[in-house]
C-alpha atoms as a PDB file:
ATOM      1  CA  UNK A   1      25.524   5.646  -1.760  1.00  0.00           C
ATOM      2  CA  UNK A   2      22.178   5.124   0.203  1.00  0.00           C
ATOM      3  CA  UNK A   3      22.050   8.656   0.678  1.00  0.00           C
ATOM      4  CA  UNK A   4      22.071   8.977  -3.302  1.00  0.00           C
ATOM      5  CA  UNK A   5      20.233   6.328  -4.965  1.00  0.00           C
ATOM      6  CA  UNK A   6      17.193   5.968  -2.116  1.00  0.00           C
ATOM      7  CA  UNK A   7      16.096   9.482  -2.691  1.00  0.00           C
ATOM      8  CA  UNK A   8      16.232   9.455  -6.301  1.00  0.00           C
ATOM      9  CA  UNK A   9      14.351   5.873  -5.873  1.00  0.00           C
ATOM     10  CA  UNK A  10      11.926   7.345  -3.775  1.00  0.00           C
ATOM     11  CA  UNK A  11      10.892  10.604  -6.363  1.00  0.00           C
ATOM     12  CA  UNK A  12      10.584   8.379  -8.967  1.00  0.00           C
ATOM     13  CA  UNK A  13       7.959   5.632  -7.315  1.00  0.00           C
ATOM     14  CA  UNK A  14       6.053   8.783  -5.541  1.00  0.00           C
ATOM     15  CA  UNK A  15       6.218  10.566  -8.982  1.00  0.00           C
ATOM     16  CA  UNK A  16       5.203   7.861 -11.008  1.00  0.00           C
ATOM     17  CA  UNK A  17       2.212   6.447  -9.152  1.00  0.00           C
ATOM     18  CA  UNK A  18       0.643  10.145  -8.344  1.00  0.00           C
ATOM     19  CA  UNK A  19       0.811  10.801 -12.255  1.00  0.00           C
ATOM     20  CA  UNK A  20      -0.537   7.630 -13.658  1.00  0.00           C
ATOM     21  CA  UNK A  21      -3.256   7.684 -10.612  1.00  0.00           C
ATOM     22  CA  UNK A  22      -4.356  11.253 -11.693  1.00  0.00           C
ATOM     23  CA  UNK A  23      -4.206   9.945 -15.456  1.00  0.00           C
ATOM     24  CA  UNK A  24      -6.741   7.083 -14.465  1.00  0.00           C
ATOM     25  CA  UNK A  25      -8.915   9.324 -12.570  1.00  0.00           C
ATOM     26  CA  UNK A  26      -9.150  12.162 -15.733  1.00  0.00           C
ATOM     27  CA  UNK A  27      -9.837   9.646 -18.123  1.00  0.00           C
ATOM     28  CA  UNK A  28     -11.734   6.600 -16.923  1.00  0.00           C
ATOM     29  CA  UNK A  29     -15.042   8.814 -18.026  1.00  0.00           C
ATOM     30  CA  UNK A  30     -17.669   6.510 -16.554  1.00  0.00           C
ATOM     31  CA  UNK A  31     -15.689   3.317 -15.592  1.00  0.00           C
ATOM     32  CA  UNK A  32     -16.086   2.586 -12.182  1.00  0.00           C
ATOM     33  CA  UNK A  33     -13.128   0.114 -11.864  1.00  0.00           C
ATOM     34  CA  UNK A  34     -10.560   2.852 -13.839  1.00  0.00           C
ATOM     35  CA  UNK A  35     -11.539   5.906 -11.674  1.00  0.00           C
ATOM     36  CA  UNK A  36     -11.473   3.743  -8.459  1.00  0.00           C
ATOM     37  CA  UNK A  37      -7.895   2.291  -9.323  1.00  0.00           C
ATOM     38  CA  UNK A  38      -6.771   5.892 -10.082  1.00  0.00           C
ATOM     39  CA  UNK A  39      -8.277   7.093  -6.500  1.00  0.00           C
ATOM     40  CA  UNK A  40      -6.038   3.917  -5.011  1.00  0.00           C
ATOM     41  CA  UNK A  41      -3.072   4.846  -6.896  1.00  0.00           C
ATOM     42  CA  UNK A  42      -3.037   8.635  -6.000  1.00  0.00           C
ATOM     43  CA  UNK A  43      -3.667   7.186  -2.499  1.00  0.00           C
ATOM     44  CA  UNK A  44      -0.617   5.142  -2.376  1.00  0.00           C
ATOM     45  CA  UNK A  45       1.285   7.501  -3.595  1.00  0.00           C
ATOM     46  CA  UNK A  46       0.301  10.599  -1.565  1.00  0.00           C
ATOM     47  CA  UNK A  47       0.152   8.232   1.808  1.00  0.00           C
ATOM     48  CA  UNK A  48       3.776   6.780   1.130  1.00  0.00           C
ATOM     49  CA  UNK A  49       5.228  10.768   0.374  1.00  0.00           C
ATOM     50  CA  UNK A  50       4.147  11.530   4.399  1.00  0.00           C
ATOM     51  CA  UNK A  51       6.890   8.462   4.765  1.00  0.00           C
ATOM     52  CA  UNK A  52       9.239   9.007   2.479  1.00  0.00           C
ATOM     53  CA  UNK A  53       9.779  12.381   1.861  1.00  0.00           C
ATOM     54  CA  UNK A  54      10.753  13.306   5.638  1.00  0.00           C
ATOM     55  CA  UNK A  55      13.008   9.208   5.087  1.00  0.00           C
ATOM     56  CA  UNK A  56      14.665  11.172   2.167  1.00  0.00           C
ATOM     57  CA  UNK A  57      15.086  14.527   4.260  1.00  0.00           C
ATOM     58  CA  UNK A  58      16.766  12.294   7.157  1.00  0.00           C
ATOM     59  CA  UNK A  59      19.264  10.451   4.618  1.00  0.00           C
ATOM     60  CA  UNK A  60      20.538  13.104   3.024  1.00  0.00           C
ATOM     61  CA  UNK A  61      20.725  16.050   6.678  1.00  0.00           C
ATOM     62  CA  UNK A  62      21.498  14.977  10.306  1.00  0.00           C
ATOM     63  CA  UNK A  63      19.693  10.872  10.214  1.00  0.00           C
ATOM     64  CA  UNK A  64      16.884   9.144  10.798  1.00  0.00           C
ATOM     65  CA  UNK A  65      17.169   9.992  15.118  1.00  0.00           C
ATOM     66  CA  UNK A  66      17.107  13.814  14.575  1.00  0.00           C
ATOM     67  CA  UNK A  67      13.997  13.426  12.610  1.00  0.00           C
ATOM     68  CA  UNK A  68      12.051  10.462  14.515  1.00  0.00           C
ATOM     69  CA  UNK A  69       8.998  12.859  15.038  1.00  0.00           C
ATOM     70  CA  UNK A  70       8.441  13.539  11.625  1.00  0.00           C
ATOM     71  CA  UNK A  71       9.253  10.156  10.611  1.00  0.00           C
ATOM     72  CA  UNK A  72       7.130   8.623  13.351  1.00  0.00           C
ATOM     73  CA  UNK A  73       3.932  11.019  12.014  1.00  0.00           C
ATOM     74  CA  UNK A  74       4.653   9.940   8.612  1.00  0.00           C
ATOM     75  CA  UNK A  75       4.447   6.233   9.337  1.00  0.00           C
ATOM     76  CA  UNK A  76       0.955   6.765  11.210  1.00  0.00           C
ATOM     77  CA  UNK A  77      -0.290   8.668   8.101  1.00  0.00           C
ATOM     78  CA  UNK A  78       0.621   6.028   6.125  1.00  0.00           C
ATOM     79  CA  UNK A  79      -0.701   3.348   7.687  1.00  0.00           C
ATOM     80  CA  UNK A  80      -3.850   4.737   7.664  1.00  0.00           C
ATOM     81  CA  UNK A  81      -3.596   5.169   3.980  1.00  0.00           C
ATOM     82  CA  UNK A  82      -2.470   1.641   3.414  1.00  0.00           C
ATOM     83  CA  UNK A  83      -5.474   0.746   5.044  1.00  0.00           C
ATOM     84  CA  UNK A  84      -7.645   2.546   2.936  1.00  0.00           C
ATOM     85  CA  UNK A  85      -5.327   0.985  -0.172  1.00  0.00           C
ATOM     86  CA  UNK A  86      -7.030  -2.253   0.617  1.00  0.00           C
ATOM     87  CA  UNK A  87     -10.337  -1.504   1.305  1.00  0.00           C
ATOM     88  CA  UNK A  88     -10.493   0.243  -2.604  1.00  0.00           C
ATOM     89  CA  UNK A  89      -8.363  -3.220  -3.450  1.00  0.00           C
ATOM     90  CA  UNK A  90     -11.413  -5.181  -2.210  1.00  0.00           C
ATOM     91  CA  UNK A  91     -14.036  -2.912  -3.794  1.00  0.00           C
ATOM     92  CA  UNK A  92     -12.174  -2.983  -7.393  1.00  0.00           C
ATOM     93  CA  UNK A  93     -12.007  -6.458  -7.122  1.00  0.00           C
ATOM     94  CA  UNK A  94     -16.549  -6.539  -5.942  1.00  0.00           C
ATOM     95  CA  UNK A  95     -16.211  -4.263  -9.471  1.00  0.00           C
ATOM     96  CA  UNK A  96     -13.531  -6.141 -11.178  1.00  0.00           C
ATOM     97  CA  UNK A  97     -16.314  -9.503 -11.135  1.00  0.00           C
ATOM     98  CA  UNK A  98     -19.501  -7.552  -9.973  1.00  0.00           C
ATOM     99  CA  UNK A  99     -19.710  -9.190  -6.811  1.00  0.00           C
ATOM    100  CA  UNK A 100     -22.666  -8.588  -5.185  1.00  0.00           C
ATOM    101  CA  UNK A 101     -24.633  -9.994  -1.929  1.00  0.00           C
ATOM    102  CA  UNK A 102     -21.353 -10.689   0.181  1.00  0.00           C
ATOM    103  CA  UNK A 103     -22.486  -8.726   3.214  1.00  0.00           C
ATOM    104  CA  UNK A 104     -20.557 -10.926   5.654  1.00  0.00           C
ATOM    105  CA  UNK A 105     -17.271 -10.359   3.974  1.00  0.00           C
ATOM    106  CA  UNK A 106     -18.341  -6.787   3.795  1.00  0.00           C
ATOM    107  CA  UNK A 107     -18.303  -7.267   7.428  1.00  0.00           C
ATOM    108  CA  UNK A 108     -15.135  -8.597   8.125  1.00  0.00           C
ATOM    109  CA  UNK A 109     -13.098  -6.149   6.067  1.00  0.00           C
ATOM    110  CA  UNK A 110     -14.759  -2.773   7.280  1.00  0.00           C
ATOM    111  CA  UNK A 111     -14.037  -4.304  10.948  1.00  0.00           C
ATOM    112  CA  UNK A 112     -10.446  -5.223   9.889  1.00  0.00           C
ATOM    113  CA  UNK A 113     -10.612  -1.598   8.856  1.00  0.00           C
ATOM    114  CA  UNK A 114     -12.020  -0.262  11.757  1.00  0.00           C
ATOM    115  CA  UNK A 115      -9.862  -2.396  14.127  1.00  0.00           C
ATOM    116  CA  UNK A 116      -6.522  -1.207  12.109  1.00  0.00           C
ATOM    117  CA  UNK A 117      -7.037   2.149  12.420  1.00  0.00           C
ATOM    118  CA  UNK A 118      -8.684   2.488  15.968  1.00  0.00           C
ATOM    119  CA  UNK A 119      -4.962   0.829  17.126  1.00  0.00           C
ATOM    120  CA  UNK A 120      -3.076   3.171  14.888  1.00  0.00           C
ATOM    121  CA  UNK A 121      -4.447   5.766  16.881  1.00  0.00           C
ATOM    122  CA  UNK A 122      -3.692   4.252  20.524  1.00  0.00           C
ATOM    123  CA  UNK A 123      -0.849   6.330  22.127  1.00  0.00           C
ATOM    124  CA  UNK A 124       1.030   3.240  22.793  1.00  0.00           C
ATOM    125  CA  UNK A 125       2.515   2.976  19.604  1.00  0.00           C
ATOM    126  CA  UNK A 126       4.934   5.906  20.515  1.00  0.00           C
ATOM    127  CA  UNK A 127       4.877   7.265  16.909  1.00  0.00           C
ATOM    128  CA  UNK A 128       7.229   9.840  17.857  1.00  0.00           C
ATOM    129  CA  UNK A 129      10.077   7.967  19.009  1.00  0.00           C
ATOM    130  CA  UNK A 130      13.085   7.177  17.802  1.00  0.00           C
ATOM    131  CA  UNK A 131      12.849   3.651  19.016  1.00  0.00           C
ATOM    132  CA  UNK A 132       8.936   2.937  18.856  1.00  0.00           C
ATOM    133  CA  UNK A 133       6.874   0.013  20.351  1.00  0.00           C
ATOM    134  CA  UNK A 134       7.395  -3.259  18.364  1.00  0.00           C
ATOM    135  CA  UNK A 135       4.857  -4.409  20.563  1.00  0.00           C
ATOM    136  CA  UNK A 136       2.344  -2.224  18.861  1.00  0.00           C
ATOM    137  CA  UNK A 137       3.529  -2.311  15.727  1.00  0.00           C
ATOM    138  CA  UNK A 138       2.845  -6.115  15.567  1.00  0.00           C
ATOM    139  CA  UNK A 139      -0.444  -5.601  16.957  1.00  0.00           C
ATOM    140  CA  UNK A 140      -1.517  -2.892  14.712  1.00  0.00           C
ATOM    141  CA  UNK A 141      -0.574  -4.945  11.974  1.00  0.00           C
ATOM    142  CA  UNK A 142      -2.482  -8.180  12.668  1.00  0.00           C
ATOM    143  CA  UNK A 143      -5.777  -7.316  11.269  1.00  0.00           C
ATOM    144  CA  UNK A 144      -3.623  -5.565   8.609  1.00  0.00           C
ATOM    145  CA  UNK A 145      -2.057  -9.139   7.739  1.00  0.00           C
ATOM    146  CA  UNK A 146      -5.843 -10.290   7.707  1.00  0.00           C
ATOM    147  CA  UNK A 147      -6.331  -7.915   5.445  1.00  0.00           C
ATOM    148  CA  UNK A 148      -3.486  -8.680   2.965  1.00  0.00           C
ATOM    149  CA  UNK A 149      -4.144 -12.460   3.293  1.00  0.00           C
ATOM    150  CA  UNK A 150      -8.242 -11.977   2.410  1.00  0.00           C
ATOM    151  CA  UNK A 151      -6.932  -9.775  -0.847  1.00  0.00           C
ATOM    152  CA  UNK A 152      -4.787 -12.380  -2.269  1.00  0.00           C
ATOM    153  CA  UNK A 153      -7.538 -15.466  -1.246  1.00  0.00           C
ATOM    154  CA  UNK A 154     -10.186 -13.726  -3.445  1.00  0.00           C
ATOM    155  CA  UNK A 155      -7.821 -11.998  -6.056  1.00  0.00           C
ATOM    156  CA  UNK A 156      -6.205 -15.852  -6.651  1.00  0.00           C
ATOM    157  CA  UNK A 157      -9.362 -17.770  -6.472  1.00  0.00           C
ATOM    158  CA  UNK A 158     -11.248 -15.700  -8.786  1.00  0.00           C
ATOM    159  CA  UNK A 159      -8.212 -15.752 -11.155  1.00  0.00           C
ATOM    160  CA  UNK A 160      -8.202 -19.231 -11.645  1.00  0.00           C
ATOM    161  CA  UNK A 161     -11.806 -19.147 -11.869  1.00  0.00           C
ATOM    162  CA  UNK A 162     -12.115 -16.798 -14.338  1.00  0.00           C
ATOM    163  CA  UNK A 163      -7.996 -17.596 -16.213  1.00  0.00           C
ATOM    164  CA  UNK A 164      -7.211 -13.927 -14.766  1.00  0.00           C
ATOM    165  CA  UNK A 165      -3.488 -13.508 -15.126  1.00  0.00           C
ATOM    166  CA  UNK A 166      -3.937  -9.730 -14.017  1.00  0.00           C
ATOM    167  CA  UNK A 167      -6.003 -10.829 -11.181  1.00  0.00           C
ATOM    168  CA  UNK A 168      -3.068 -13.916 -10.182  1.00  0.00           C
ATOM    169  CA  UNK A 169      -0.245 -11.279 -10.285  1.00  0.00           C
ATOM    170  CA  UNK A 170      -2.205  -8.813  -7.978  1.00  0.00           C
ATOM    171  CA  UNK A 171      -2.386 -11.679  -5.304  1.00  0.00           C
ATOM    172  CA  UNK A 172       0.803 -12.296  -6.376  1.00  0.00           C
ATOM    173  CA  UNK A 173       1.923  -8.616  -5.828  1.00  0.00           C
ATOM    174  CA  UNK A 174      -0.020  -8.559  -2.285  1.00  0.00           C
ATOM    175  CA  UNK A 175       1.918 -11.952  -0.838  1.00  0.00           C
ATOM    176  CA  UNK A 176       5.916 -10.352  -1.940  1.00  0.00           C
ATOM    177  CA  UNK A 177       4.550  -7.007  -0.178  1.00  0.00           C
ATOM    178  CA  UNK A 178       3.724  -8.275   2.897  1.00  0.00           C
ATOM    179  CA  UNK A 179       7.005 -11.005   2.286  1.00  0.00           C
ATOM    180  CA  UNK A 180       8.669  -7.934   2.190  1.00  0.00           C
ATOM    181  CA  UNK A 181       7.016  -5.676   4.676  1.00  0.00           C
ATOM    182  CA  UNK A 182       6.659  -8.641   8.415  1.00  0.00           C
ATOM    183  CA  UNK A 183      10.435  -8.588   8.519  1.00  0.00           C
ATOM    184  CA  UNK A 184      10.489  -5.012   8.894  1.00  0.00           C
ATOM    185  CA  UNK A 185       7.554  -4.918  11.296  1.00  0.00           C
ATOM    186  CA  UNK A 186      10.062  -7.511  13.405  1.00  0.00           C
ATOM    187  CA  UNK A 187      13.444  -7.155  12.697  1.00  0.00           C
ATOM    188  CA  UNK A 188      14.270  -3.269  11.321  1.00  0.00           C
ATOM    189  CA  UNK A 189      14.499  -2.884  14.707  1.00  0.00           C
ATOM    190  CA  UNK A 190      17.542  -5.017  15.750  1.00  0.00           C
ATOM    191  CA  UNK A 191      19.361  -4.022  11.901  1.00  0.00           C
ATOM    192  CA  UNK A 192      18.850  -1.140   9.874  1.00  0.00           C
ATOM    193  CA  UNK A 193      19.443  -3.059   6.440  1.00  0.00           C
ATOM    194  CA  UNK A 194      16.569  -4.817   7.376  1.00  0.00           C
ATOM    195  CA  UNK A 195      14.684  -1.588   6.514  1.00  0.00           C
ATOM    196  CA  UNK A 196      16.058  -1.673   3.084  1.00  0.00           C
ATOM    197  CA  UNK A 197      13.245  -4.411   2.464  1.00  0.00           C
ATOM    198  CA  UNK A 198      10.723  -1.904   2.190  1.00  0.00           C
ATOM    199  CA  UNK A 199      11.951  -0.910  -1.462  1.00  0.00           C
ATOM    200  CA  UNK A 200      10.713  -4.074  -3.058  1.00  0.00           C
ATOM    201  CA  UNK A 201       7.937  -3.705  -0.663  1.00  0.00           C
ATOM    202  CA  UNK A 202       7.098  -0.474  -2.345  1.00  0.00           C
ATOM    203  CA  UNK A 203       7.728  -2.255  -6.219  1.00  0.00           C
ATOM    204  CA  UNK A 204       5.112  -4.873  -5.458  1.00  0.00           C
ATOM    205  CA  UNK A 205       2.890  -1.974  -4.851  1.00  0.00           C
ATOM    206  CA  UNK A 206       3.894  -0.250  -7.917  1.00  0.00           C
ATOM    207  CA  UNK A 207       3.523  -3.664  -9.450  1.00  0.00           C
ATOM    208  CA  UNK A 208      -0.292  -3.270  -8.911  1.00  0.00           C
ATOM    209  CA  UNK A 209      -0.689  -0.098 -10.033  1.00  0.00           C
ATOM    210  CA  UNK A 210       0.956  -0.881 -13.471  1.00  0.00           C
ATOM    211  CA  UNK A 211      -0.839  -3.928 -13.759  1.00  0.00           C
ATOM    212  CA  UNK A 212      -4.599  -1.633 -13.711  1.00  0.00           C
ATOM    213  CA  UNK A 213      -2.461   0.814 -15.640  1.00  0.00           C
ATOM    214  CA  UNK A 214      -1.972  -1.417 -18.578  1.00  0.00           C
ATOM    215  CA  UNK A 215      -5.959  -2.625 -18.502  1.00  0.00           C
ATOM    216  CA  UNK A 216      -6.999   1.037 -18.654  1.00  0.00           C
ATOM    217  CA  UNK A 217      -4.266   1.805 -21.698  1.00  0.00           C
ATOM    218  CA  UNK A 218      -5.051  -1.352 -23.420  1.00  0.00           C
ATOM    219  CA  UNK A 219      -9.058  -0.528 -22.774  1.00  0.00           C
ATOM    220  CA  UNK A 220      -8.201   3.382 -23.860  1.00  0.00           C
ATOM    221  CA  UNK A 221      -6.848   2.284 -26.720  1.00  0.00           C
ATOM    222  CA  UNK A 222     -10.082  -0.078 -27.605  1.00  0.00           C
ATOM    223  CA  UNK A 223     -12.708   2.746 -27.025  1.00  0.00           C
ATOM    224  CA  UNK A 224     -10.768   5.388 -29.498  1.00  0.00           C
END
């Protein structure tokens, strides 16, 4: 059954989020904010198929062992990419309440940036093994978690500032990925179900990119 319904799962999300990324990005016309949530989507989406099409390739040919180097490649390309997901989070939401003159926070996320993907990049994280470092996966994920935990401070704060539902479900969206995502990091290890988590993972994602989806129809729809 997992060999059935993960692939088809998997098409869909990767399917979905390219399209309505590349939809953004055609026509947001000037807006900032729209063409800059497209660029994230098609981001996600591209970074996650590295992942999950060689995932989908293992399921349904010879398993997950057989293909650990491809696999293992895919999950350094995407966290690299998931990296870069935030840092466009945090400038939509500078755009999303024109935030200016924050060069300190500027400071701390380009360094969480720069820190992630310095350690993605240390051989020690034995990409290409079957059974990988959990060592280095937790530490490569630490200033990831910062990361995560900065996005859905600001994205909740200014929400109830500002009575932002959109704004509250994106933090929202941010704490059920990562809810999702550390037991993975810690315990996919030890039981393969465990992995499993990373499909509502990937729907709090998708969850994000509907909710700027919906702005940009709803603002579409205004302009015409």
């Amino acid at each position: 059954m997992q060999a059935i319904m993960e692939p088809i799962f998997h098409f869909s999300y990767l399917t979905t989020v390219i399209i309505i990324g590349f939809i953004m990005i055609s026509k947001s016309k000037n807006n900032p904010y729209f063409k800059w949530f497209g660029i994230m989507a098609v981001t996600l989406g591209f970074g996650d198929a590295f992942h999950l099409i060689p995932r989908v390739i293992s399921l349904m040919t010879t398993g997950f062992e057989s293909h650990a180097a491809a696999l293992g490649f895919g999950k350094f390309v995407t966290s690299i990419t998931m990296t870069i997901f935030y840092l466009i989070l945090y400038s939509l939401w500078k755009i999303r309440y024109d935030v200016k003159n924050v060069q300190k926070l500027d400071l701390i996320i380009w360094s969480l940036v720069v820190i992630r993907i310095a350690l993605c990049f240390f051989p020690q994280n034995q990409w290409f093994l079957y059974e990988s470092s959990i060592t280095w996966a937790i530490y490569r994920n630490i200033p990831f978690a910062i990361m995560g935990l900065i996005m859905i401070v600001l994205f909740y704060k200014k929400g109830k500032e500002k009575n932002d539902n959109n704004a509250l479900k994106i933090s929202l969206a941010v704490v059920l990925s990562f809810g999702f995502y550390i037991p993975v990091v810690l315990w996919a290890h030890v039981h393969m179900l465990i992995g499993m988590l990373m499909i509502p993972k990937t729907l709090a994602y998708l969850w994000v990119v509907f909710i700027g989806f919906g702005e940009f129809r709803k603002e579409l729809k205004e302009s015409q």
